[in-house]
N, C-alpha and C. Protein backbone atom coordinates (compact mmCIF):
# COMPACT_ATOMS: atom_id res chain seq x y z
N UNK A 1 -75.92 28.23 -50.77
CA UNK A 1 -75.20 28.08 -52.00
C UNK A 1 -74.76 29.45 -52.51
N UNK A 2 -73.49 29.29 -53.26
CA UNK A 2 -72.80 30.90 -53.69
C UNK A 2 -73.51 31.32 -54.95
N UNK A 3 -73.43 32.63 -55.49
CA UNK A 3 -74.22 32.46 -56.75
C UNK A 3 -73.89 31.90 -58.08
N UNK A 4 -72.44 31.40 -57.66
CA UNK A 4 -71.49 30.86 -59.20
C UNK A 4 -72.30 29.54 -58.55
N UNK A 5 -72.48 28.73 -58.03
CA UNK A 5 -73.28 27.42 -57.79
C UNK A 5 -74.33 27.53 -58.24
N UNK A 6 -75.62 28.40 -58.07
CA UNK A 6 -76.74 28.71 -58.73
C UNK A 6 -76.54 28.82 -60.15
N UNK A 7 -75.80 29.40 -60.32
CA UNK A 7 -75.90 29.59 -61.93
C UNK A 7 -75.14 28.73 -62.78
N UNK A 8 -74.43 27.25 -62.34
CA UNK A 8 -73.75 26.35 -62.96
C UNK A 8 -75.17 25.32 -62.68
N UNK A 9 -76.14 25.43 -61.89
CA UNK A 9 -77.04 24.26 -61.74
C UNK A 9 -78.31 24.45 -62.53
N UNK A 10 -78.30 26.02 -62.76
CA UNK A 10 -79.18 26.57 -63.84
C UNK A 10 -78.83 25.82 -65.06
N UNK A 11 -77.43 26.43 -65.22
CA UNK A 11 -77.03 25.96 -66.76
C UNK A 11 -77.00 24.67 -67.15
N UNK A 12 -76.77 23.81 -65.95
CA UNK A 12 -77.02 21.95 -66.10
C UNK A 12 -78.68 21.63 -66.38
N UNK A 13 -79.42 22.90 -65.88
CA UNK A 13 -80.77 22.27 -66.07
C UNK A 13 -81.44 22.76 -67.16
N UNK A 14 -80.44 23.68 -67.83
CA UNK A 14 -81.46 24.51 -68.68
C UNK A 14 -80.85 23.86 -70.23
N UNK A 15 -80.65 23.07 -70.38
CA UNK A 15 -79.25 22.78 -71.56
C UNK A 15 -79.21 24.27 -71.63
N UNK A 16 -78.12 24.96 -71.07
CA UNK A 16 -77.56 26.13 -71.38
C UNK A 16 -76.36 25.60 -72.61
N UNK A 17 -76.30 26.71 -73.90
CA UNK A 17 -75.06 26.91 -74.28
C UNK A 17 -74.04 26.92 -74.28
N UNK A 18 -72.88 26.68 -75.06
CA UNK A 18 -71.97 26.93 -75.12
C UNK A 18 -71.34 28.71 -74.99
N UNK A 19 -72.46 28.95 -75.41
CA UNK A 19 -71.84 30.88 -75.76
C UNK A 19 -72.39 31.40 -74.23
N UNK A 20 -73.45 30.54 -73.99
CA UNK A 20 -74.05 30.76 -72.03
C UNK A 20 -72.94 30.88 -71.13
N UNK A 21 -72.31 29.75 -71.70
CA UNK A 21 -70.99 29.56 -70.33
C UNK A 21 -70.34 30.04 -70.91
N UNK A 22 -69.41 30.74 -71.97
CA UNK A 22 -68.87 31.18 -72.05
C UNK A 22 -68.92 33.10 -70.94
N UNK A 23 -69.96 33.35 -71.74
CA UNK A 23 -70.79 34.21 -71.14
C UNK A 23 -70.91 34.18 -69.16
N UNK A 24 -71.12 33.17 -68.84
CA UNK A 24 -70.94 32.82 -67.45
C UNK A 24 -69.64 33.09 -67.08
N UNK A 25 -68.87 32.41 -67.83
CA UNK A 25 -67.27 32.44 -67.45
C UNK A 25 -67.15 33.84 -67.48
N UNK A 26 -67.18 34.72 -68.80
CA UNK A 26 -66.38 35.98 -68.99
C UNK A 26 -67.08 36.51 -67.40
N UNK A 27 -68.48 36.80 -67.15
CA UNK A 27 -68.53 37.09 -65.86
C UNK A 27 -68.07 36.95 -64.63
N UNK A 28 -67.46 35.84 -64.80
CA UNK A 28 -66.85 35.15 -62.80
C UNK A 28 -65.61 35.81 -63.29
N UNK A 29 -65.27 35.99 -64.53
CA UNK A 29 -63.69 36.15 -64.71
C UNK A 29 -63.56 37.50 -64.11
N UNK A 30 -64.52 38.31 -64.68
CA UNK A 30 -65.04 40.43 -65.01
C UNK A 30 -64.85 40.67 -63.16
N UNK A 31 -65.72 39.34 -62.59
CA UNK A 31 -66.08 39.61 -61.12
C UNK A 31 -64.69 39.25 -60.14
N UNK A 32 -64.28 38.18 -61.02
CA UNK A 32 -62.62 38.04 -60.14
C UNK A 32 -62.05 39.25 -60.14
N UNK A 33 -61.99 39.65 -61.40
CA UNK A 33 -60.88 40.33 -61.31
C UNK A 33 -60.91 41.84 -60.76
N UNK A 34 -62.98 42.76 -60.53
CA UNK A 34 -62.94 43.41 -59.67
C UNK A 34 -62.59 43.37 -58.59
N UNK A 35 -63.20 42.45 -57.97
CA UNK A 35 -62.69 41.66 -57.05
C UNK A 35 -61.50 42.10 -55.87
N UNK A 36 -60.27 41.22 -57.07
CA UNK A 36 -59.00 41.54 -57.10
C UNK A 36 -58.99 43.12 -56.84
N UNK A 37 -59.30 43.60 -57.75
CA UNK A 37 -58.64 45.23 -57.60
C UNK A 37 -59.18 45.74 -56.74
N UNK A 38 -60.57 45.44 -55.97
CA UNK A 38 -61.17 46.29 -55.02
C UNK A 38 -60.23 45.72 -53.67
N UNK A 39 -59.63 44.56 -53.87
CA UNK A 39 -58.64 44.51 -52.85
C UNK A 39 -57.29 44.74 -52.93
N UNK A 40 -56.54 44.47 -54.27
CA UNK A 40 -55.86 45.76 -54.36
C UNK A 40 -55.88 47.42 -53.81
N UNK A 41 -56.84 47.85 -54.18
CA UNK A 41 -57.58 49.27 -53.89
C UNK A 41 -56.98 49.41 -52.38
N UNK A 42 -57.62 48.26 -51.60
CA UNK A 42 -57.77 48.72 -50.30
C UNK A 42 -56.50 48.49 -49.73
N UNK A 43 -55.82 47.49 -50.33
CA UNK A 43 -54.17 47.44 -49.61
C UNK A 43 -53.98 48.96 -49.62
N UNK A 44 -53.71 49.27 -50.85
CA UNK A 44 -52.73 50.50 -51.40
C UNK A 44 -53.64 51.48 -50.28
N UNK A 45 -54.54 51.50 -50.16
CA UNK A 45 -55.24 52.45 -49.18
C UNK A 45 -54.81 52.17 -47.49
N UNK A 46 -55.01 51.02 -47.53
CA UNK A 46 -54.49 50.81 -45.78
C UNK A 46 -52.76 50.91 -46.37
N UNK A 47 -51.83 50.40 -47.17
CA UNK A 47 -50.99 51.05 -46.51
C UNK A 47 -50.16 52.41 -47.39
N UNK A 48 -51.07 53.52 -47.48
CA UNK A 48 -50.94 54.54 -47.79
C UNK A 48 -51.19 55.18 -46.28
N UNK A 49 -52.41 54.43 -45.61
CA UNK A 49 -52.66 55.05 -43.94
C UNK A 49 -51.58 54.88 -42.96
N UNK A 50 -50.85 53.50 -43.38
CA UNK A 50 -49.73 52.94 -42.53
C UNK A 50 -48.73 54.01 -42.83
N UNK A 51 -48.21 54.53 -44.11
CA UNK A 51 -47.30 55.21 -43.98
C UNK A 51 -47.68 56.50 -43.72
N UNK A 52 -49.02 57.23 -44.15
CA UNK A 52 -49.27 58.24 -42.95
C UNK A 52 -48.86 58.37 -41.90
N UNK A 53 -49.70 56.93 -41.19
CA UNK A 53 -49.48 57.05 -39.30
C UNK A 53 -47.87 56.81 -39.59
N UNK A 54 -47.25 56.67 -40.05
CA UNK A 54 -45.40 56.50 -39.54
C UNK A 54 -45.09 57.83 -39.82
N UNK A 55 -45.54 58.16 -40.32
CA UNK A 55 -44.60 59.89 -40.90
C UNK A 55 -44.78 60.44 -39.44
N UNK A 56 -46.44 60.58 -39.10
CA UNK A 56 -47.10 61.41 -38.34
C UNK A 56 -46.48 61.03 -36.46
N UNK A 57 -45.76 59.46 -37.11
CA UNK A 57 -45.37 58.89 -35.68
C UNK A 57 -44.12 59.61 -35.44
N UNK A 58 -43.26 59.16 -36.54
CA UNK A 58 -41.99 59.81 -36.53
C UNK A 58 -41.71 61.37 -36.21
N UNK A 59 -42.58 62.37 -36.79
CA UNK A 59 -42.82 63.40 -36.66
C UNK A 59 -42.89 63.96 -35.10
N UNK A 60 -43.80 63.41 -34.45
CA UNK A 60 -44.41 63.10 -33.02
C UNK A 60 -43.02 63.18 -32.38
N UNK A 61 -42.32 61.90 -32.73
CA UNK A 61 -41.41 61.44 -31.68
C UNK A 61 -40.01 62.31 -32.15
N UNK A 62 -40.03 63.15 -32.90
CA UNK A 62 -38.90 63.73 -33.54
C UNK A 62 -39.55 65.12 -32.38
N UNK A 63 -40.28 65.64 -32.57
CA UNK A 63 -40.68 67.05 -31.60
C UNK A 63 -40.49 66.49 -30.08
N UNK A 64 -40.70 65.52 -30.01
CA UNK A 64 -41.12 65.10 -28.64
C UNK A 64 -39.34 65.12 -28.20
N UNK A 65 -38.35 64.38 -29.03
CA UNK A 65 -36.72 64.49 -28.92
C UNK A 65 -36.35 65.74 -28.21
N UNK A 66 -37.00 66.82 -29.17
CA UNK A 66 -36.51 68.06 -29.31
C UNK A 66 -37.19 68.97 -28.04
N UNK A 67 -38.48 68.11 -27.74
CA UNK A 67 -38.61 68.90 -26.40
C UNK A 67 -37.67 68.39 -25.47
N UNK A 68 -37.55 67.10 -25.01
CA UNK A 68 -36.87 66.35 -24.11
C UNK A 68 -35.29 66.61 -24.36
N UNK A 69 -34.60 67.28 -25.48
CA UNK A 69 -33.24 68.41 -25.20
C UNK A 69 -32.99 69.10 -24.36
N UNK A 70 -34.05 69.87 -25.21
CA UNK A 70 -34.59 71.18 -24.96
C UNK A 70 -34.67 70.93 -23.02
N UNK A 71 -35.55 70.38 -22.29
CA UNK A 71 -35.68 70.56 -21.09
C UNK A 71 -34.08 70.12 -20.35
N UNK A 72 -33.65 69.06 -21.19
CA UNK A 72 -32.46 68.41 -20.39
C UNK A 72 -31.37 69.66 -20.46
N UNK A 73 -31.57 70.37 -22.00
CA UNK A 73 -30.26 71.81 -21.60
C UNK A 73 -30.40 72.85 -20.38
N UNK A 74 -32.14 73.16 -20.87
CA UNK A 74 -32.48 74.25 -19.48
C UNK A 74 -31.77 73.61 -18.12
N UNK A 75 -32.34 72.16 -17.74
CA UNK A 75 -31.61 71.76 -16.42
C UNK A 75 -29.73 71.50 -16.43
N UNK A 76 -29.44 71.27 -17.80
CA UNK A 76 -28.19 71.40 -17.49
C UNK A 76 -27.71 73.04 -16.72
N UNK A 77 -28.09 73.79 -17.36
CA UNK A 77 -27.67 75.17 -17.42
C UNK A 77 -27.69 75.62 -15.89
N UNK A 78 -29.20 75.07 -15.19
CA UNK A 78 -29.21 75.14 -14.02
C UNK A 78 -28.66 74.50 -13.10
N UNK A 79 -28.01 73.44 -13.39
CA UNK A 79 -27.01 72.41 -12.66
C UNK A 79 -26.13 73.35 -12.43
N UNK A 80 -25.50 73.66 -13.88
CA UNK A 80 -23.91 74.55 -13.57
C UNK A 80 -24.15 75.68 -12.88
N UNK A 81 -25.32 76.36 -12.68
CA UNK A 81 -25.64 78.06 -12.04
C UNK A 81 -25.67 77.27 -10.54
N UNK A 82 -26.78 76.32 -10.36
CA UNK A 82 -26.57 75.54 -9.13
C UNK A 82 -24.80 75.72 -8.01
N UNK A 83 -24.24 74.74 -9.17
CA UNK A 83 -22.78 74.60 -9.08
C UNK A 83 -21.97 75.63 -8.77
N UNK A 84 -22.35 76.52 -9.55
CA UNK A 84 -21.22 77.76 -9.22
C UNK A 84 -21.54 78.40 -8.10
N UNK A 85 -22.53 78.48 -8.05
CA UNK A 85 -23.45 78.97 -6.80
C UNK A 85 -22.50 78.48 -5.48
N UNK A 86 -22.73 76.83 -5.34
CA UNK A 86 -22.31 76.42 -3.94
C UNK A 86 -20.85 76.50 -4.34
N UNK A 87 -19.93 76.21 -5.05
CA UNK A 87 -18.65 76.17 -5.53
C UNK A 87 -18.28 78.26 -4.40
N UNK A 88 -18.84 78.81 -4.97
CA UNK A 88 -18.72 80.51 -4.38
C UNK A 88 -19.15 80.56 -3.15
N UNK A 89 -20.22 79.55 -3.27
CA UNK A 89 -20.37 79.44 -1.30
C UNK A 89 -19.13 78.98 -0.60
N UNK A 90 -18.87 77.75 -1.07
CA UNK A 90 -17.87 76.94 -0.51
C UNK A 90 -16.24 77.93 -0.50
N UNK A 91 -15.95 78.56 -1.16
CA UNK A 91 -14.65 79.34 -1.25
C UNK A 91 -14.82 80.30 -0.32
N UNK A 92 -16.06 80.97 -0.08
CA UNK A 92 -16.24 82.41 0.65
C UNK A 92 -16.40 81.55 2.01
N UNK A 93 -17.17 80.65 2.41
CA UNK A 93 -16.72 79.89 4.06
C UNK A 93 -15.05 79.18 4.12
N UNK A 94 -14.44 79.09 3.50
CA UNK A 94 -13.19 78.82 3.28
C UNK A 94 -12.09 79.82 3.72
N UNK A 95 -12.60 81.27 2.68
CA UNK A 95 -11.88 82.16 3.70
C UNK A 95 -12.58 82.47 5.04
N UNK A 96 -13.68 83.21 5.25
CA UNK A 96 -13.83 82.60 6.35
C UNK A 96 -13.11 81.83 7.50
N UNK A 97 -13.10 80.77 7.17
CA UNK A 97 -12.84 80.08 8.04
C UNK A 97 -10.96 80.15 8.01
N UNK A 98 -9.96 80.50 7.13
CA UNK A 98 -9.11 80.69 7.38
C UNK A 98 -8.99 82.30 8.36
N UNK A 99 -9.70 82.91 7.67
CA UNK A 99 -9.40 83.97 8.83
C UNK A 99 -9.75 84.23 10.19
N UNK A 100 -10.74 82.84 10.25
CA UNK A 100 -10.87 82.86 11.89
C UNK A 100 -9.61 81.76 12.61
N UNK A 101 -9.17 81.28 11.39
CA UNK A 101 -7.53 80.26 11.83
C UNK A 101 -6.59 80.97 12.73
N UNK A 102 -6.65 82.25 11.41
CA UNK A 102 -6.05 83.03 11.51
C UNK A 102 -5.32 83.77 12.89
N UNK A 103 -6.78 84.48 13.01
CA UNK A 103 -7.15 85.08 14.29
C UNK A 103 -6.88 84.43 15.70
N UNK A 104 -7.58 83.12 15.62
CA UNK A 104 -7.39 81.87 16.86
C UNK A 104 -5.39 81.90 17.42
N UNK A 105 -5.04 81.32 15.95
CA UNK A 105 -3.56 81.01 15.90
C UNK A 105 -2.52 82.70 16.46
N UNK A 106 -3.28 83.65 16.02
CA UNK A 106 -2.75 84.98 16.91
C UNK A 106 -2.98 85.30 18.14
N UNK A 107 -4.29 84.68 18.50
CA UNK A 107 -4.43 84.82 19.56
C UNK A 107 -3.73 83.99 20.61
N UNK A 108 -3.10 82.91 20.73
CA UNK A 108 -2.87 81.92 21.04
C UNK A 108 -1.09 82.14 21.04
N UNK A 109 -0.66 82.91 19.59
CA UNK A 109 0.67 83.01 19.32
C UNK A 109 0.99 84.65 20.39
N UNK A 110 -0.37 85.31 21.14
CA UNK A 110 -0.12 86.70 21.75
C UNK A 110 -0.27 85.80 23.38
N UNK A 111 -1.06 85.00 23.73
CA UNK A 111 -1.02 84.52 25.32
C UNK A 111 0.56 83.69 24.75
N UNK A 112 0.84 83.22 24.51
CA UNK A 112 2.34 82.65 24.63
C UNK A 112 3.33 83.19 24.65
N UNK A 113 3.53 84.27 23.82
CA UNK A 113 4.43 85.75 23.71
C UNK A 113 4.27 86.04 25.59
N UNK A 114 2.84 86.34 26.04
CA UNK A 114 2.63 87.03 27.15
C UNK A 114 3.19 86.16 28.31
N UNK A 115 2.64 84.76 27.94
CA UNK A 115 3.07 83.57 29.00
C UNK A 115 5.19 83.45 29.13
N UNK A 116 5.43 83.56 27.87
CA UNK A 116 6.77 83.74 27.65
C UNK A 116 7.63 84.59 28.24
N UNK A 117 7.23 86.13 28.10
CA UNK A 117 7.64 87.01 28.96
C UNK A 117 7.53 87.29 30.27
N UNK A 118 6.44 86.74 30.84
CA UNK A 118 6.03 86.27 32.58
C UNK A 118 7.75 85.38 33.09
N UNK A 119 7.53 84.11 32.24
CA UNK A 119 8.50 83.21 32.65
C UNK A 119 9.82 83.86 32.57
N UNK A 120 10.38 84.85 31.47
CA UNK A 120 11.68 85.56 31.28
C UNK A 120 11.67 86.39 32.37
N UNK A 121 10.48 87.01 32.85
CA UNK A 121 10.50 88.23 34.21
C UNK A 121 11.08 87.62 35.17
N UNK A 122 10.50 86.40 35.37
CA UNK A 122 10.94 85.70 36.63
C UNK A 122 11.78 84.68 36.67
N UNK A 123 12.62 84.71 35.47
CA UNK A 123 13.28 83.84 35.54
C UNK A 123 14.68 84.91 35.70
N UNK A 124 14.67 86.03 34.90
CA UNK A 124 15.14 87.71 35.38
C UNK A 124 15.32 87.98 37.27
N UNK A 125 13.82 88.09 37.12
CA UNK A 125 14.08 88.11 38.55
C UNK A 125 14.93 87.77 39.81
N UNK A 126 14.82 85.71 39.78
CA UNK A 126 15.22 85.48 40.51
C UNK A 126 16.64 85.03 40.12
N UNK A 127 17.18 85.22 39.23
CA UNK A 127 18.37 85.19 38.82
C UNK A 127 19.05 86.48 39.77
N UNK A 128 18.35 87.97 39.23
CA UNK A 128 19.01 89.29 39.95
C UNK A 128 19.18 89.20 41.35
N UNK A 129 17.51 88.57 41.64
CA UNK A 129 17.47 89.28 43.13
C UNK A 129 17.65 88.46 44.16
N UNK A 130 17.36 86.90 43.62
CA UNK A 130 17.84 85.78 44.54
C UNK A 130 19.59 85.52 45.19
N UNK A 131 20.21 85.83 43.95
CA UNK A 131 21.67 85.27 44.30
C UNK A 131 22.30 86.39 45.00
């Protein structure tokens, strides 16, 4: 049994008063209404903690943003140094490789010159010395 039950079975047995129960009452009322406020109290306390932990969350995840920039610029930066890097590779085997075009296509344009003038000798030749 609760103690507001005890003390309504008292008062049935005791011919309690009118000013008794009154007296009874103002108490359950005094006790409600601590009661009440001690749970009041504790809302406003749990969510005074709730908006703590959100500040402290937000906070968190606001640095945490700013690292995860932060690393994504450094690697940008190194992408483009990356980039330019092979971009300067790629141009310098380019010439390169035209100047060995180069070279090939002279070489090729000097045996034909040479092959050319063979065929004019003897085509010289037997023009002069045949007829």
């Amino acid at each position: 049994m609760s103690a507001v039950e005890v003390d309504v079975a008292v008062i049935r047995t005791s011919f309690a008063t009118k000013e008794d129960v009154q007296s009874l009452r103002n108490e359950i009322h005094a006790s409600t209404e601590r009661i009440i406020g001690l749970l009041h109290e504790h809302k406003l306390e749990f969510n005074n903690a709730l908006a703590k932990q959100r500040e402290e969350f937000k906070d968190a995840l606001a640095k945490q943003r700013e690292d995860f920039f932060a690393a994504l610029s450094a690697q940008r930066e190194e992408f483009k140094d990356a980039l330019a890097n092979q971009r300067d590779e790629f141009k310098d085997a380019l010439v390169e490789q035209r100047i060995t075009l180069y070279n090939m296509q002279m070489s090729h344009m000097w045996k034909l010159y040479g092959f050319a003038s063979l065929l004019m000798t003897g085509v010289y030749f037997i023009a002069r010395y045949v007829h």
